[in-house]
Structure formats: C-alpha cells, structure tokens
Protein backbone atom coordinates (compact mmCIF):
# COMPACT_ATOMS: atom_id res chain seq x y z
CA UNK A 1 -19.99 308.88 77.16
CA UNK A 2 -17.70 310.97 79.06
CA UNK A 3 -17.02 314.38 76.41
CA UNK A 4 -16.01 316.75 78.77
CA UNK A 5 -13.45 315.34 81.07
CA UNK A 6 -11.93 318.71 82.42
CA UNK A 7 -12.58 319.53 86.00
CA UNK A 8 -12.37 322.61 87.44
CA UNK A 9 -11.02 324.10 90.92
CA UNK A 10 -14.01 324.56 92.53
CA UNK A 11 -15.04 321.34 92.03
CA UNK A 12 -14.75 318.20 94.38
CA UNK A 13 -14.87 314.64 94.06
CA UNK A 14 -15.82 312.65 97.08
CA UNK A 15 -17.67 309.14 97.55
CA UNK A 16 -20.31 308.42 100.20
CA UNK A 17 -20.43 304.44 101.88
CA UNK A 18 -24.10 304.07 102.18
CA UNK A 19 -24.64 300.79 103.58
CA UNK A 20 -23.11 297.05 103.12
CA UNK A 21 -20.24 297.49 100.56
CA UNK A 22 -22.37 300.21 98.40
CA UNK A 23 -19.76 303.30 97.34
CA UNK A 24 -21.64 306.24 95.82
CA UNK A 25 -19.15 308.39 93.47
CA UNK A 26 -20.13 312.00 93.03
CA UNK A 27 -18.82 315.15 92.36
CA UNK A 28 -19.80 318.33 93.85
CA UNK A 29 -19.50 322.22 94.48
CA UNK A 30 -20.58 323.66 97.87
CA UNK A 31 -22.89 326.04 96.87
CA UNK A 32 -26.87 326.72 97.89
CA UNK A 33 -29.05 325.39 97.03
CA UNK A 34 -28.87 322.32 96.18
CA UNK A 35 -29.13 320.54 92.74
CA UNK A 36 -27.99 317.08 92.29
CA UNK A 37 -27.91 315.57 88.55
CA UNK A 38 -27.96 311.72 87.47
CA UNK A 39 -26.57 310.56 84.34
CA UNK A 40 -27.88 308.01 81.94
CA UNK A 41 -27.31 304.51 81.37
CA UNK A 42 -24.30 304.94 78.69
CA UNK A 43 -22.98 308.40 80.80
CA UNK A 44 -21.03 309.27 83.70
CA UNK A 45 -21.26 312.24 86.56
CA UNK A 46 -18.37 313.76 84.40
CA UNK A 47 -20.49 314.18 81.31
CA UNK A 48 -22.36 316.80 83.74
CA UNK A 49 -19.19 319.10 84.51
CA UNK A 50 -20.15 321.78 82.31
CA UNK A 51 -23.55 321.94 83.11
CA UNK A 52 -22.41 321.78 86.97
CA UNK A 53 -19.94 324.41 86.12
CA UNK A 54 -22.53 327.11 84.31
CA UNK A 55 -24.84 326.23 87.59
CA UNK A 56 -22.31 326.51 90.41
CA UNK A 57 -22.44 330.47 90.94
CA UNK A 58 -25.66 330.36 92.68
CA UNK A 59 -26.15 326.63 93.27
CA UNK A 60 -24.60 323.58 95.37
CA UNK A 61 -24.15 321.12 92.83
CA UNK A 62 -24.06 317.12 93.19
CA UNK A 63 -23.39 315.46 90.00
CA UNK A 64 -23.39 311.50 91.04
CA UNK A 65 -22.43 308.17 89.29
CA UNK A 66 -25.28 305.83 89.89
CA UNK A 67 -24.52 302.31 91.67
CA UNK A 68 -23.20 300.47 89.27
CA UNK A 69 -21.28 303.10 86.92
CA UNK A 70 -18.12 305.06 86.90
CA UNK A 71 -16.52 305.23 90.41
CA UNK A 72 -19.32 304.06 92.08
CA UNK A 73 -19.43 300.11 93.68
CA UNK A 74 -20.75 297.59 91.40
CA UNK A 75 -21.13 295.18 93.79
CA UNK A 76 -24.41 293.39 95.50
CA UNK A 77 -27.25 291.90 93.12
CA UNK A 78 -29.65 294.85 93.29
CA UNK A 79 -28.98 298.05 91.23
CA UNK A 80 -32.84 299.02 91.24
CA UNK A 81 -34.45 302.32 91.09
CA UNK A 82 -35.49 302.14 94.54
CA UNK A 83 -31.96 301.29 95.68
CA UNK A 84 -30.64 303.98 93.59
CA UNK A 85 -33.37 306.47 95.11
CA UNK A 86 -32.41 305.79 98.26
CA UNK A 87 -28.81 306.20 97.88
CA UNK A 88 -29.80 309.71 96.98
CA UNK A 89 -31.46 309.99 100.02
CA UNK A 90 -28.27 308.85 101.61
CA UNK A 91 -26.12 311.94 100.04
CA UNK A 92 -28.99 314.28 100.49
CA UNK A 93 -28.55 313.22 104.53
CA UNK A 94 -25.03 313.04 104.64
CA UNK A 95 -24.52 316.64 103.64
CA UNK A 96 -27.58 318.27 105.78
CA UNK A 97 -29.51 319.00 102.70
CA UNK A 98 -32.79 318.94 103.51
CA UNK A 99 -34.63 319.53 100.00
CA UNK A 100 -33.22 319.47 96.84
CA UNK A 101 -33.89 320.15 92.88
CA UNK A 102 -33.34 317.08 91.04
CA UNK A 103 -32.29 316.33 87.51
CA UNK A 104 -31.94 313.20 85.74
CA UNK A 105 -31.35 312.11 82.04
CA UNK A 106 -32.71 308.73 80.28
CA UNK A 107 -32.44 306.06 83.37
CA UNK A 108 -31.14 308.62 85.78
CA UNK A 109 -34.42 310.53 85.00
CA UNK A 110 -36.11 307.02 86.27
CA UNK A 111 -33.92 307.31 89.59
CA UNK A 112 -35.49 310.91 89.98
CA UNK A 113 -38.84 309.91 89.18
CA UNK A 114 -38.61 307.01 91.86
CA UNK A 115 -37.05 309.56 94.51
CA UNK A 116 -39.64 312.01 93.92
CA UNK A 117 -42.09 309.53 94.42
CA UNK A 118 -40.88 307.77 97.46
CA UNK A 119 -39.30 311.01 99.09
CA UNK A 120 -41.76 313.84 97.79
CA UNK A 121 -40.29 316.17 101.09
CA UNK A 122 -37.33 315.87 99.73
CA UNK A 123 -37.56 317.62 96.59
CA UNK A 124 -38.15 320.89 95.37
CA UNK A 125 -38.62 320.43 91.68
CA UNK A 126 -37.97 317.79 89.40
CA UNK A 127 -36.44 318.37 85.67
CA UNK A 128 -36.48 314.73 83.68
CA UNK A 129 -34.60 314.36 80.77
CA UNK A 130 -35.17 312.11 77.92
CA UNK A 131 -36.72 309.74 80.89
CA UNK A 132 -36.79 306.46 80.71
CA UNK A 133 -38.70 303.06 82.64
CA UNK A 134 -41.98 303.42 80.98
CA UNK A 135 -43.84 299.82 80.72
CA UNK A 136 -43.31 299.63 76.25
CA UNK A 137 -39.55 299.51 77.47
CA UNK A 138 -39.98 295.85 78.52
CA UNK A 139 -41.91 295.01 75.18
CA UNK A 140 -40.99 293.66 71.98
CA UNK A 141 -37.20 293.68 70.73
CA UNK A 142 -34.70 296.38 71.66
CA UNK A 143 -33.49 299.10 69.07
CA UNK A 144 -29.87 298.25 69.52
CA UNK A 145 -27.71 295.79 72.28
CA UNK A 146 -27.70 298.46 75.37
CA UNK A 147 -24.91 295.81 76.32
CA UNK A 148 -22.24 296.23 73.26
CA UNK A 149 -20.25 293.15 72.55
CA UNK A 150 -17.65 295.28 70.31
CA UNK A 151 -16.64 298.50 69.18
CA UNK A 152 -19.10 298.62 66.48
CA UNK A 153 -22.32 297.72 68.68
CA UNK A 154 -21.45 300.43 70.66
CA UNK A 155 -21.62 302.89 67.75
CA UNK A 156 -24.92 301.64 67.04
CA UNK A 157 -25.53 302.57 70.54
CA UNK A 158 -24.07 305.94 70.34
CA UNK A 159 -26.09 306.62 67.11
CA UNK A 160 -29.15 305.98 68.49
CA UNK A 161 -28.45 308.48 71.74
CA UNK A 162 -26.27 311.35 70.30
CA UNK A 163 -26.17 314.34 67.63
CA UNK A 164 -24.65 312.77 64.42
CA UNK A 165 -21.77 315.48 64.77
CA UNK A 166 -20.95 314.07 68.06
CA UNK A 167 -21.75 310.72 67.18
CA UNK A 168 -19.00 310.06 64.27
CA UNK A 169 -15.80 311.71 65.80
CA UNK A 170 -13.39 309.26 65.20
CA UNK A 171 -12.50 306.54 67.21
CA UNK A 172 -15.22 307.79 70.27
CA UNK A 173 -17.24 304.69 69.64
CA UNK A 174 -14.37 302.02 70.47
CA UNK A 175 -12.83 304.38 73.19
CA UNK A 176 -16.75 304.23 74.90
CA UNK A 177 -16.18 300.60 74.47
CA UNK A 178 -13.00 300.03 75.91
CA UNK A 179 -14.19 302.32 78.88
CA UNK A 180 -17.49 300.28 79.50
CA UNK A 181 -15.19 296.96 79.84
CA UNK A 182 -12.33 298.78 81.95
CA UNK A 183 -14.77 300.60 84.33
CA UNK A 184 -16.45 296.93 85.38
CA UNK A 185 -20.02 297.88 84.07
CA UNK A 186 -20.08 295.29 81.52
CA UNK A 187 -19.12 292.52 84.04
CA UNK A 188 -22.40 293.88 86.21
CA UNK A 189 -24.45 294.09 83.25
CA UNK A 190 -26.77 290.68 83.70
CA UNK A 191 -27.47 292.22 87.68
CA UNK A 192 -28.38 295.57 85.83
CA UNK A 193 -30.71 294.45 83.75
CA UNK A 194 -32.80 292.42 86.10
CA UNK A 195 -32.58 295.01 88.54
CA UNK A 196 -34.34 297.75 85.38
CA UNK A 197 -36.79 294.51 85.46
CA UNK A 198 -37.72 294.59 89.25
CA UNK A 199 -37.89 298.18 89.21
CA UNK A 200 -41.35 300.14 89.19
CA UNK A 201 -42.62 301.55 85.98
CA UNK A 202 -42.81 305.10 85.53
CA UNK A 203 -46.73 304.42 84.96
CA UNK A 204 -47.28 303.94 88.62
CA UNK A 205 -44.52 306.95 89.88
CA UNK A 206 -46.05 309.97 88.08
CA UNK A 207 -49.05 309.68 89.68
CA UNK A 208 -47.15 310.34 92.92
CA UNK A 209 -44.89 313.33 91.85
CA UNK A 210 -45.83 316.48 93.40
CA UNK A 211 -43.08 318.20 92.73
CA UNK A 212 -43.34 321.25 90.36
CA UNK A 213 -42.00 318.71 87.42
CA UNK A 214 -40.41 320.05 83.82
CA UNK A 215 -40.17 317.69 81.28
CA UNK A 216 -36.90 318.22 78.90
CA UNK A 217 -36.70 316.37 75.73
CA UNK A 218 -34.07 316.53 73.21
CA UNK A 219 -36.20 317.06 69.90
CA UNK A 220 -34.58 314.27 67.81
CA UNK A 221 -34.16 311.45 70.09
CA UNK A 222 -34.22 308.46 68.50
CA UNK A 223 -34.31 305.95 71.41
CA UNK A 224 -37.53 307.85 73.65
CA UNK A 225 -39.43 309.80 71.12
CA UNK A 226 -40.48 313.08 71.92
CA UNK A 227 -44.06 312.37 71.54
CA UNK A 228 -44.21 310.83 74.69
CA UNK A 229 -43.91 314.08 76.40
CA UNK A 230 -47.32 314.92 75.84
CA UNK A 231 -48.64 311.88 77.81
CA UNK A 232 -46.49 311.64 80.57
CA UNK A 233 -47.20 315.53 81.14
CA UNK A 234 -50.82 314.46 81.92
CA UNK A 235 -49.79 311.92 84.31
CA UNK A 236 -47.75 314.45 86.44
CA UNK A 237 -49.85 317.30 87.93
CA UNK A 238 -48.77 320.75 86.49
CA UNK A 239 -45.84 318.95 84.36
CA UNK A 240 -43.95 321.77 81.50
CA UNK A 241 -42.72 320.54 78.47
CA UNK A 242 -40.05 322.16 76.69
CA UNK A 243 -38.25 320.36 73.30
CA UNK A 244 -34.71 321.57 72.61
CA UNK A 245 -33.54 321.29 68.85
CA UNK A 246 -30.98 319.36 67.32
CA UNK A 247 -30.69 317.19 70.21
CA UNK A 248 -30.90 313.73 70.39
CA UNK A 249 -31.38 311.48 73.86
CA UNK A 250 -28.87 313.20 75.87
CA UNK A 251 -29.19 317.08 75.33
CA UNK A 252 -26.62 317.73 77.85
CA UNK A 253 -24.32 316.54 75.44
CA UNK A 254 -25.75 317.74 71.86
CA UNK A 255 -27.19 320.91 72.73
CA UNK A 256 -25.40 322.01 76.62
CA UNK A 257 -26.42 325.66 76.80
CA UNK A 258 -30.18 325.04 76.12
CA UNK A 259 -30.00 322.79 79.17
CA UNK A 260 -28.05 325.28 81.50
CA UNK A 261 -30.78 327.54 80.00
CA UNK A 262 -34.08 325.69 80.24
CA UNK A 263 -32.36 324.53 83.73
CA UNK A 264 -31.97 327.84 85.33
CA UNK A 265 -35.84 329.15 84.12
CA UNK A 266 -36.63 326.26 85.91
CA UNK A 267 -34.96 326.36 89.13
CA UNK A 268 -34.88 330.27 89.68
C-alpha cells in the first residue's frame, strides 16, 4: 500500500534487465554500505522511502519492487523465491556490491530468507519482518482473498495487515484496489500464486542462514502471529527477537521510527 509517495533528491530510481524479459524496479541512494529492503506482497519499494530516507546518511540504500509488482516486469511464468533471490543477486552484481544487509517484510522477508540461504557470502545480516512462507501457509483456508475481487475485499485485506488508524482512512481501501488492477499484478496473480507454491518453505531455509539474523515482528499482526517468533528464532542460529507495539503485519507502515530504530541497532 503505497503511504508515503514523496521522493526525495537524493534518491534515484533505476531498473536493472536481469535476464530474458525480467525488469527489476528499484530505488536507491549511493551510499556505503549497502542495505537493500523488499516489500511485501500488498506493498511497493515506495512504501520504504522513509525508512530509506532516515538510513541514507550512513548507508547505500536499495529499496526494490519484487518481479511481479510495481515497476518491475510481470512477465514469464515463474515469480518464485529462488527467482526473486537471484534477481537480488543480479543488483547486488550489477552495482559491485559485494555483501550486503538485507531486509525484507511478510513475502519479501521469504525472498531474504531464500537469498541468505542460497547466497550466505553475500550477506552481512539479515533483519525479517513479519516473514512469511512457513509450511501452515499452504494449509487449511486463507484469512481473507490475498487476490481482492473489489474494493471491499481489499479492505478486508488491509485490515488484516495494517494499524486500524491507518487501515480506515477513507477511500485507501478502493484506491489500493484500483492500483493493484492498474499496476498489472492482478492479471499475474494465478502465475504468483503457483510460483509461492513451488517455492521452498522457510522450514528448510533457516537451517541454512548464517547470517547474524534479527527477527522484527509487529506486536499485533493479525495475519503471522507474533508467537511464531519464538520458534523460528530456534531454527536460525543466534536469531534476536524484538516485538514493536501497536503494529500490525507491516511495521514499516504502523510504527516507522521503531523500524529505523530497531534497524540501525541492528546494522551498526
């Protein structure tokens, strides 16, 4: 849900070709070292500019739209983790960054988890958000329709994921609607959700993480309670937990200076 839309002058926004007709859409600012941040299904790389903004003094910062979302190509029949990992991978190489922090929220955290995984000398540390790809995922019936038919599906959507202040300003629910059918995501949405079916379950990645890992959880989330922390902290060596009130599943949004805070503990 794209809340903060303002850019500012030190940021850029480029796009990367990274193989067939794949288009990664990011923004950035060229500072070191390097950080690079991956919304949630539902969010956007411009839903990070604040964060990006509060980090940018001391950091280089890659906020990205995954394959699939915003400005990035929604083309091809395979929007997987692994493909989305590697497409990391592929920005991480085109700008001669040899290790970077990584941060991802909800599905993006997924992406992280499957890049720290596959590319563990790539990354420095890890923050997941509010992850998401765990096996219970795939089980029984789903909350809400994480592919909204109408206005009012998607503010059952946004209910479920946001603060309840955030959550009822007027008119945001058919405006996130009207976005989701204009950007093309909708139209891709059959090829995303087979591709979240082929891709591997956090079970098997956290295991592999070696990367100093913190786990950031929004305290009220609805959709991934924050109970699971406790168990996916034992499945990544040395994991932290940290809960941030009054949040819901994307803190970033509900509660942004605990992030920038809990984000710059992390990374210093």
């Amino acid at each position: 849900m794209k809340v903060e839309l303002m850019m500012v002058s030190s940021m850029k926004t480029s796009s990367l070709a990274i193989g067939g007709d794949n288009v990664l859409s990011y923004i950035f600012v060229e500072e070191a070292p390097a950080i690079v941040i991956i919304h949630g299904v539902g969010g956007h790389k411009e839903d990070w500019i604040g964060v990006a903004q509060a980090l940018s003094d001391t950091r280089r910062v890659f906020c990205v739209d995954m394959l699939g979302f915003g400005e990035s190509s929604k083309c091809g029949d395979d929007l997987s983790m692994t493909v989305q990992s590697a497409a990391i991978k592929a920005l991480l190489d085109a700008h001669n960054v040899a290790q970077a922090d990584v941060v991802g929220n909800s599905v993006g955290g997924w992406v992280a988890a499957t890049f720290a995984a596959t590319y563990p000398e790539r990354i420095r540390r890890l923050v997941l958000i509010d992850v998401a790809g765990f096996r219970a995922m795939f089980e029984g019936q789903p909350p809400v329709n994480f592919d909204p038919d109408n206005g009012d599906q998607m503010q059952q959507l946004i209910d479920i994921t946001i603060n309840p202040k955030i959550a009822k300003m007027p008119g945001l629910a058919q405006r996130a609607f009207d976005a989701y059918v204009a950007s093309g995501e909708k139209a891709i949405s059959a090829t995303w959700g087979k591709s979240l079916f082929a891709s591997p379950r956090l079970e098997d990645l956290m295991p592999k993480i070696g990367a100093p890992t913190l786990l950031l959880w929004g305290a009220d989330d609805r959709l991934v309670p924050s109970a699971l922390t406790d168990v996916f902290c034992r499945q990544i060596a040395g994991a932290r937990m940290l809960l941030i009130p009054d949040a819901g599943h994307f803190p970033q949004i509900d509660q942004p200076d605990a992030v920038i805070a809990a984000l710059n503990e992390f990374m210093d």
